[in-house]
C-alpha atoms as a PDB file:
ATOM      1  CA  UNK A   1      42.013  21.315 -43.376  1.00  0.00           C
ATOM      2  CA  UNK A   2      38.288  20.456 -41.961  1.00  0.00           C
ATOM      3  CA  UNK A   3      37.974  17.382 -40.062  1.00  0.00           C
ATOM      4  CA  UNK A   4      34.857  15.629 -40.834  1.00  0.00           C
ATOM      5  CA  UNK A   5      32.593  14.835 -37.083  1.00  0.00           C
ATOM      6  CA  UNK A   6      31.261  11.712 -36.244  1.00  0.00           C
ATOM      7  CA  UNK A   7      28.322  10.192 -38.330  1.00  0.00           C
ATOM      8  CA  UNK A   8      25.387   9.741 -35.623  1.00  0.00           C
ATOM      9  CA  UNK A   9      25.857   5.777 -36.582  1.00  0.00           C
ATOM     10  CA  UNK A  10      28.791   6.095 -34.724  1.00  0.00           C
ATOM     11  CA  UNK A  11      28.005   8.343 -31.673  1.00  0.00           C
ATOM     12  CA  UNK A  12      24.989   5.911 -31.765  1.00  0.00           C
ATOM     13  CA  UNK A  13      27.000   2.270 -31.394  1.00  0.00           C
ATOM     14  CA  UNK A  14      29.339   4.541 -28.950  1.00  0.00           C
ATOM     15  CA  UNK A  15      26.429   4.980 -26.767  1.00  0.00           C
ATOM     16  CA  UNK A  16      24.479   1.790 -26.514  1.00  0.00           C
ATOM     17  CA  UNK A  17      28.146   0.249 -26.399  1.00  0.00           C
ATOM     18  CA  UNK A  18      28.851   2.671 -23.080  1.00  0.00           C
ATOM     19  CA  UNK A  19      24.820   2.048 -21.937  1.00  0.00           C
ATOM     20  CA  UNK A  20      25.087  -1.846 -22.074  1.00  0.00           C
ATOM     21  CA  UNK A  21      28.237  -1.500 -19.653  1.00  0.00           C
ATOM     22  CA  UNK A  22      26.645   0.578 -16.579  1.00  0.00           C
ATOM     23  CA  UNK A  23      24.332  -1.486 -14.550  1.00  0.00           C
ATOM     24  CA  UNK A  24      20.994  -0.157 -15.147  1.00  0.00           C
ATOM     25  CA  UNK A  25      18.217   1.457 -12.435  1.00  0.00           C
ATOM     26  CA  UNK A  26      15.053   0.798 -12.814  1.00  0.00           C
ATOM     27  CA  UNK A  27      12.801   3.861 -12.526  1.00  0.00           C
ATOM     28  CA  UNK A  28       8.769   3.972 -12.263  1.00  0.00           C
ATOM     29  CA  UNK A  29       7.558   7.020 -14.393  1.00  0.00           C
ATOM     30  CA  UNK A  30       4.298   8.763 -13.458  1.00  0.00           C
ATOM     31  CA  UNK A  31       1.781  10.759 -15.081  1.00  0.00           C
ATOM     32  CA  UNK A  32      -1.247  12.160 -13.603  1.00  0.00           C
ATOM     33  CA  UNK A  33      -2.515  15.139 -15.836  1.00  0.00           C
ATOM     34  CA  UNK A  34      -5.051  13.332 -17.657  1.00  0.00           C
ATOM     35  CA  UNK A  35      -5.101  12.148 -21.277  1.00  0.00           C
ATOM     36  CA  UNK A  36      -6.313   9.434 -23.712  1.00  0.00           C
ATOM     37  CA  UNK A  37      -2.938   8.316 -24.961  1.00  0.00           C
ATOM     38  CA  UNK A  38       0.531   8.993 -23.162  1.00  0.00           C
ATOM     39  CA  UNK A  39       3.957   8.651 -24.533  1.00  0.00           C
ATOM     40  CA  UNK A  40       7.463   9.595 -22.463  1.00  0.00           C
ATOM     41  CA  UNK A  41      10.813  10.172 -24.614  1.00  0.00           C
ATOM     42  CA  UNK A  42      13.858  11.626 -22.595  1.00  0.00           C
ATOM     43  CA  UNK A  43      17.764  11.893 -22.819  1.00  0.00           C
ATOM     44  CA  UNK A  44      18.319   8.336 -21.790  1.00  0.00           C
ATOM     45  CA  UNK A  45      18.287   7.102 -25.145  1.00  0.00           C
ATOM     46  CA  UNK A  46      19.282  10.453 -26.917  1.00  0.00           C
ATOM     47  CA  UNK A  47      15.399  11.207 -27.120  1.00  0.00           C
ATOM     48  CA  UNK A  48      15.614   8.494 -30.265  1.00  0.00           C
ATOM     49  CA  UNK A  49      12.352   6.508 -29.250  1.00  0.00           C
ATOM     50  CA  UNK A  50       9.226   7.386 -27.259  1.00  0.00           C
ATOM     51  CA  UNK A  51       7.620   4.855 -25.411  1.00  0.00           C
ATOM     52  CA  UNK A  52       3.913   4.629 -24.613  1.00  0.00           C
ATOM     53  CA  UNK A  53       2.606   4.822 -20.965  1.00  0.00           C
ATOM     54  CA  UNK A  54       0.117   2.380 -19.641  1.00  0.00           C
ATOM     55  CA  UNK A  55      -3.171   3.921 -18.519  1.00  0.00           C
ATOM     56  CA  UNK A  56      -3.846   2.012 -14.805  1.00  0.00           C
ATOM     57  CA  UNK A  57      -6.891   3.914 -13.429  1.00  0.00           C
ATOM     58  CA  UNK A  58      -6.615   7.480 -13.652  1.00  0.00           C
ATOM     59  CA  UNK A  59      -3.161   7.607 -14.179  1.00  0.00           C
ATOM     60  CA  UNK A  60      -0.091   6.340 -16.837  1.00  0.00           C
ATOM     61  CA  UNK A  61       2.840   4.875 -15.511  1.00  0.00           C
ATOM     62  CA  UNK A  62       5.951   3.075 -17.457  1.00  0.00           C
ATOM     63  CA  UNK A  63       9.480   1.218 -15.868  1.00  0.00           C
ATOM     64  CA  UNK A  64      12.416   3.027 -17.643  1.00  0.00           C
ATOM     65  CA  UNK A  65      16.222   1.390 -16.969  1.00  0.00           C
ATOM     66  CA  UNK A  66      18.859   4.010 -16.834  1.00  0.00           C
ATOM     67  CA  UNK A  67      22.388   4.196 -16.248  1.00  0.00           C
ATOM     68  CA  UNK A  68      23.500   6.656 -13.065  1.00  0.00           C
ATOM     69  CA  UNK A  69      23.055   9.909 -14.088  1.00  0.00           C
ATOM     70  CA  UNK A  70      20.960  12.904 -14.556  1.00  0.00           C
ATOM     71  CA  UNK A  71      18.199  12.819 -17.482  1.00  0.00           C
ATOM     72  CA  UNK A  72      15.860  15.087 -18.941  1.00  0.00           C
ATOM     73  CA  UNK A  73      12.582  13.497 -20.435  1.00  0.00           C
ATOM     74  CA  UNK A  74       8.917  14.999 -21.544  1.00  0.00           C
ATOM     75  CA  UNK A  75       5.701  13.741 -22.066  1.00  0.00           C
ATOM     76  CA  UNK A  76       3.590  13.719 -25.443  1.00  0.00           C
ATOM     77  CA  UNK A  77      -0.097  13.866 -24.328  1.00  0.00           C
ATOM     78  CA  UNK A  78      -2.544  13.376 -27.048  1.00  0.00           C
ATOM     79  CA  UNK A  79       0.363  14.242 -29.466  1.00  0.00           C
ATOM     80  CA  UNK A  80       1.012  17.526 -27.488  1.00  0.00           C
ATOM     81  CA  UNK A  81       4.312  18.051 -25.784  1.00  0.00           C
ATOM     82  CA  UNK A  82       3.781  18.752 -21.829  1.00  0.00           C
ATOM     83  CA  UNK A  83       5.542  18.509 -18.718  1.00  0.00           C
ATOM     84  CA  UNK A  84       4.759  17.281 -15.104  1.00  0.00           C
ATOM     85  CA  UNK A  85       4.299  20.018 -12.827  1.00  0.00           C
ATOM     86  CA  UNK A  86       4.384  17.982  -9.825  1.00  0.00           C
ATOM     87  CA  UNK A  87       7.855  16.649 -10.517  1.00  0.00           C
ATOM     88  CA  UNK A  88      11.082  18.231 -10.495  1.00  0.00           C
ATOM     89  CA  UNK A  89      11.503  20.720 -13.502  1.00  0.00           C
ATOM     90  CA  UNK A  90      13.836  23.158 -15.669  1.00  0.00           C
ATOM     91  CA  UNK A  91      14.517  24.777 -18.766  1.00  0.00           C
ATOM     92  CA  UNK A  92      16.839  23.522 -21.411  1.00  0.00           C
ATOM     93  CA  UNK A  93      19.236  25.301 -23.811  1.00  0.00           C
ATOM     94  CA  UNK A  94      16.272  25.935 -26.398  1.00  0.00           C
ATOM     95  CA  UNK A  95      13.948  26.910 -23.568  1.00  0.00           C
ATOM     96  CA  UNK A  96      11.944  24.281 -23.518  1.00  0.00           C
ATOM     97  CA  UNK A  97      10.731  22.962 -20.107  1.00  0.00           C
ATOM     98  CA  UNK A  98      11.660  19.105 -19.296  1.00  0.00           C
ATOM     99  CA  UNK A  99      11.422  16.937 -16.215  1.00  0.00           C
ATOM    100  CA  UNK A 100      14.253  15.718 -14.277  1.00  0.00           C
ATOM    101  CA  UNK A 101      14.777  12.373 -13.366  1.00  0.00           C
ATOM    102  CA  UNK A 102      18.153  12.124 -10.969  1.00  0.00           C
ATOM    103  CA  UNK A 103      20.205   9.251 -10.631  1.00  0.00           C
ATOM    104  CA  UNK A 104      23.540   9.999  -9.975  1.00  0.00           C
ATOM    105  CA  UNK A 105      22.858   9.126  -6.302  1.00  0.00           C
ATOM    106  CA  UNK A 106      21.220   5.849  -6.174  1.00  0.00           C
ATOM    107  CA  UNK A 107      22.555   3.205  -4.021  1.00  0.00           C
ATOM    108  CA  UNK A 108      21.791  -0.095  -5.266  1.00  0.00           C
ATOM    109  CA  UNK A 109      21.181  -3.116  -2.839  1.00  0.00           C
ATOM    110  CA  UNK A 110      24.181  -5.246  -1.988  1.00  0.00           C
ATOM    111  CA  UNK A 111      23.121  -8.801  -2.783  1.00  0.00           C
ATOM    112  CA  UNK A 112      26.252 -10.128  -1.934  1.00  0.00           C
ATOM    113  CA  UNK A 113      25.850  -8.544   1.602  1.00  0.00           C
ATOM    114  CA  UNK A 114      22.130 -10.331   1.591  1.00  0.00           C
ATOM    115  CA  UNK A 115      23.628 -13.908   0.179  1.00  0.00           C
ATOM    116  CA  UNK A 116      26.477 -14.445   2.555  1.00  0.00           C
ATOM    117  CA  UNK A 117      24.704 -13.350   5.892  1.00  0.00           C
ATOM    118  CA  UNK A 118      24.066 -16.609   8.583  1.00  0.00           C
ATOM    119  CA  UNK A 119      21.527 -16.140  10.689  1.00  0.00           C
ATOM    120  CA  UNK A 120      22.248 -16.994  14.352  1.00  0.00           C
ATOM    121  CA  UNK A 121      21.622 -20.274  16.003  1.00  0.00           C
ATOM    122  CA  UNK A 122      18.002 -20.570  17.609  1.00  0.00           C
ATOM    123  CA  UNK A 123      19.032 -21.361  21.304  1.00  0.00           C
ATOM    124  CA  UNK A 124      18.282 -24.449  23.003  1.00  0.00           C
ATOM    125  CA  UNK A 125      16.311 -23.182  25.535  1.00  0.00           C
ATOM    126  CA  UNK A 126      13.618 -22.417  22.579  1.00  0.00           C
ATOM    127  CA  UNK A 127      12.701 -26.034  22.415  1.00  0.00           C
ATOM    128  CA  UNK A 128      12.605 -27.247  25.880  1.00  0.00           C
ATOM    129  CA  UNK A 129       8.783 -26.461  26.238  1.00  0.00           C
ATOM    130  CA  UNK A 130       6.436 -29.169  27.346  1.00  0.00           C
ATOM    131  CA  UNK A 131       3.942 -30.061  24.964  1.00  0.00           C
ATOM    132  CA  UNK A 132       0.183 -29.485  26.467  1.00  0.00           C
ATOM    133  CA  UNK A 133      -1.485 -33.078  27.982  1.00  0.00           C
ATOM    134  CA  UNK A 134      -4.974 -34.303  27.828  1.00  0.00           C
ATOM    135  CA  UNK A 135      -5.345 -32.610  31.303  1.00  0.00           C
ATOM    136  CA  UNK A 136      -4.529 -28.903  30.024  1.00  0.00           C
ATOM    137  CA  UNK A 137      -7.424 -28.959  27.436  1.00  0.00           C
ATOM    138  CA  UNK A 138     -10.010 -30.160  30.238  1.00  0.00           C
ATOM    139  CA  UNK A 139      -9.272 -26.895  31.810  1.00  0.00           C
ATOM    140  CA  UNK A 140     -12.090 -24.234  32.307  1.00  0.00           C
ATOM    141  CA  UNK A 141     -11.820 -21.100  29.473  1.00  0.00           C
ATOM    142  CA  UNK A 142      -9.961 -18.164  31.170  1.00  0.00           C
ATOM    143  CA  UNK A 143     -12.304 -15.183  32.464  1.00  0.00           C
ATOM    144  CA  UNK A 144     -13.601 -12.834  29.680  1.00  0.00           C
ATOM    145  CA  UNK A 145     -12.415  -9.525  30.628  1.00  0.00           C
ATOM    146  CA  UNK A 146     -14.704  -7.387  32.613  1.00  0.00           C
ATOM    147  CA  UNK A 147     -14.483  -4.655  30.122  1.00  0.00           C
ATOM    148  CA  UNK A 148     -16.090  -6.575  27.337  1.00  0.00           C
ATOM    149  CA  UNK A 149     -19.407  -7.206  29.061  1.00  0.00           C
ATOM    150  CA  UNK A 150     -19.836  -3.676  29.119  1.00  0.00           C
ATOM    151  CA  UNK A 151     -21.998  -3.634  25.560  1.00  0.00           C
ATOM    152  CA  UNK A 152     -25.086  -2.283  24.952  1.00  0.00           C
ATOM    153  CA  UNK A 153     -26.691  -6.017  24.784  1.00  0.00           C
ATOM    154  CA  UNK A 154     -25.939  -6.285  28.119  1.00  0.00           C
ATOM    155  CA  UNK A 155     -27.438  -2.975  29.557  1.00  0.00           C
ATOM    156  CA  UNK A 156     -30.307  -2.988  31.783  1.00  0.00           C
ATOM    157  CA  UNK A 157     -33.541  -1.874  30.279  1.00  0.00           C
ATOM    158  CA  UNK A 158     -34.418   2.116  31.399  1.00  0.00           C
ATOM    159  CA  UNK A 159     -38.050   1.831  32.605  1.00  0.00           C
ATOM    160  CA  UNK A 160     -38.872   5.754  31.808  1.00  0.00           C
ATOM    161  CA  UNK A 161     -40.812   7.187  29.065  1.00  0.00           C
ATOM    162  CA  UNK A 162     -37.768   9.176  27.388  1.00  0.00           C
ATOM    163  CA  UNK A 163     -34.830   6.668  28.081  1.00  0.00           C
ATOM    164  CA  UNK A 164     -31.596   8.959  29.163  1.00  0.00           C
ATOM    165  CA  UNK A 165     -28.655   8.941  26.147  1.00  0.00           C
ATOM    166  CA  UNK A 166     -26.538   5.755  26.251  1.00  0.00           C
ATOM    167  CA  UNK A 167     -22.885   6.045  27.826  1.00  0.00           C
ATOM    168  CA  UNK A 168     -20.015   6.267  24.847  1.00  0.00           C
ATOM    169  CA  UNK A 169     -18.916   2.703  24.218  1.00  0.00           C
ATOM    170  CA  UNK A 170     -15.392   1.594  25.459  1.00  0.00           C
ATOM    171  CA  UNK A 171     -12.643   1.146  23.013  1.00  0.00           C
ATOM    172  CA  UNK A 172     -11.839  -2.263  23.970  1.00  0.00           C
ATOM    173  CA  UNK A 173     -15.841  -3.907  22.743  1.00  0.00           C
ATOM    174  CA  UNK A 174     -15.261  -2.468  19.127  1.00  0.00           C
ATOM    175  CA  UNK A 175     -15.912  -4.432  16.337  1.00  0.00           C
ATOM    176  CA  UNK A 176     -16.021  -7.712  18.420  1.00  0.00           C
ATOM    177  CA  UNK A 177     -19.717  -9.801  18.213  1.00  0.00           C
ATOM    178  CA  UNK A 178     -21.165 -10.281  21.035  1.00  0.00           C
ATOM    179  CA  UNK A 179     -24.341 -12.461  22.460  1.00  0.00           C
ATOM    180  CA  UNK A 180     -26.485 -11.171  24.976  1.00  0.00           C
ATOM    181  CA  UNK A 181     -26.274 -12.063  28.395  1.00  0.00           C
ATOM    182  CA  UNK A 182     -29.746 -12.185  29.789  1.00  0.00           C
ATOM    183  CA  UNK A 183     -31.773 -15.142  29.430  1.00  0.00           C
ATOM    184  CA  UNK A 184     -35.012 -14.805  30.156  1.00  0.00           C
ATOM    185  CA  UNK A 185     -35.901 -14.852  26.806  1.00  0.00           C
ATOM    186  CA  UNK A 186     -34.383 -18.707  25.401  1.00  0.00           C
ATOM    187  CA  UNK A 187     -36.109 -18.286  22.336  1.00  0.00           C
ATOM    188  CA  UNK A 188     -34.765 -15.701  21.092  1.00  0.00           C
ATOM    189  CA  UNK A 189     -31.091 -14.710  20.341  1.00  0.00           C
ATOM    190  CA  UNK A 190     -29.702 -11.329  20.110  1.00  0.00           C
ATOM    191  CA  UNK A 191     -26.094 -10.531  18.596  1.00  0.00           C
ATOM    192  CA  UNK A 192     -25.148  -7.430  18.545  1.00  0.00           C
ATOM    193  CA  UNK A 193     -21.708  -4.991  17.073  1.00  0.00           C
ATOM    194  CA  UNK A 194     -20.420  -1.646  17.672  1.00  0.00           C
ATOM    195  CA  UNK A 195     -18.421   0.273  15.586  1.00  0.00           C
ATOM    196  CA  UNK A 196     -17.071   3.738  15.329  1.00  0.00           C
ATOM    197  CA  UNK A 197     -16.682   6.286  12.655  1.00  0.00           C
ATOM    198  CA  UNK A 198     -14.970   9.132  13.790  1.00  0.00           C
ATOM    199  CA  UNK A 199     -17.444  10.598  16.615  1.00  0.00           C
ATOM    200  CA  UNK A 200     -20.112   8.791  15.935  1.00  0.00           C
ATOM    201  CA  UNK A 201     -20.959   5.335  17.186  1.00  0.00           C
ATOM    202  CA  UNK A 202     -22.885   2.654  15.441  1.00  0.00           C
ATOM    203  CA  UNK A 203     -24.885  -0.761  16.926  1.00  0.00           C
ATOM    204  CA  UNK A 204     -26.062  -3.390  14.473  1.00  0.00           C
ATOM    205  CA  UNK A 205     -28.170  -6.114  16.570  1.00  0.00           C
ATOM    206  CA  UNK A 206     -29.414  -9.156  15.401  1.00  0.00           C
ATOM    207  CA  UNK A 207     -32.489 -11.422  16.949  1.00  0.00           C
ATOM    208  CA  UNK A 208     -32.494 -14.718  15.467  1.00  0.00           C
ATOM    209  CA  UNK A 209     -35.317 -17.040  16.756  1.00  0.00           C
ATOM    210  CA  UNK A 210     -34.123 -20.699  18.045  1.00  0.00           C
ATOM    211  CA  UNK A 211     -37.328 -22.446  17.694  1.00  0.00           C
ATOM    212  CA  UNK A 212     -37.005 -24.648  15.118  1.00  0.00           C
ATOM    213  CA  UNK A 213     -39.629 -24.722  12.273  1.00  0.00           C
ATOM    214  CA  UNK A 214     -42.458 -26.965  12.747  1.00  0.00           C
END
């Protein structure tokens, strides 16, 4: 006596029934290999649909939800069937090469963990501090470190015909602005920035006149 298999209707409802019950892992699916238009179909969904990738700069990417477990999936490039290198790979029973995605291990994030947690008390020691008086802002600026009037703006003038090569700029007056020192020259204004870019050392100054127009 034969024994008639199940209809695919039935394996079908059997497996979205037994999909709906697992919680579900969200996966980001990459493809980098070029290509006008990208689909991805895998084992997930007993390769029934493909879904189209969406092209963000010079690669396609898609979110696929997936019970725990390990899946094998493809790529249809430009209606060609292709597989990512790059990614985790094997043969199948026909001999056709597929991507793995494993998720067997995945350890999802214990919200209930996250919502019952109490953060500790702030102690009271945290709030005894005096509030600053009228008296604390009349106070003189604190010194500017010595190290930061070290900048080229502030370097003498070499009086020689071939000046000698300029020392190599401290790390701590990099990419500040700073105003030149010297006044002898009120009329004038010089700003000036130093920045590096790997060995090499770059100064940007700027002279802005403070006459005023007349």
């Amino acid at each position: 006596m034969n024994i008639a298999g199940p209809s695919w209707s039935n394996i079908t409802s059997v497996y979205k029934e037994e999909m709906h019950d697992e919680p579900q892992i969200p996966t980001m699916i990459t493809w980098i290999h070029g290509g006008w238009e990208v689909y991805v179909v895998g084992s997930w969904d007993n390769w029934r649909k493909r879904k189209r990738m969406r092209r963000t700069g010079k690669e396609f990417v898609i979110m696929r939800k997936a019970p725990s477990g390990v899946y094998r999936y493809r790529f249809i490039v430009d209606g060609q069937w292709r597989y990512a290198p790059d990614i985790p790979w094997e043969l199948d029973g026909a001999g056709n090469v597929c991507n793995i995605l494993d998720l067997k291990d995945y350890v999802p994030d214990a919200t209930e963990s996250r919502a019952s947690f109490e953060h500790p008390q702030s102690p009271d020691s945290s709030y005894n501090n005096v509030c600053p008086g009228p008296e604390d802002y009349e106070k003189d600026p604190p010194m500017v470190p010595p190290h930061l009037e070290h900048t080229l703006l502030n370097a003498p003038a070499p009086h020689m015909e071939i000046p000698p090569p300029l020392s190599k700029p401290q790390h701590g007056v990099l990419d500040h602005l700073y105003m030149q020192k010297d006044m002898s020259t009120p009329s004038v204004v010089a700003l000036g920035s130093t920045s590096r870019f790997q060995a090499k050392y770059v100064t940007v100054v700027l002279y802005k006149s403070t006459q005023g127009r007349g």
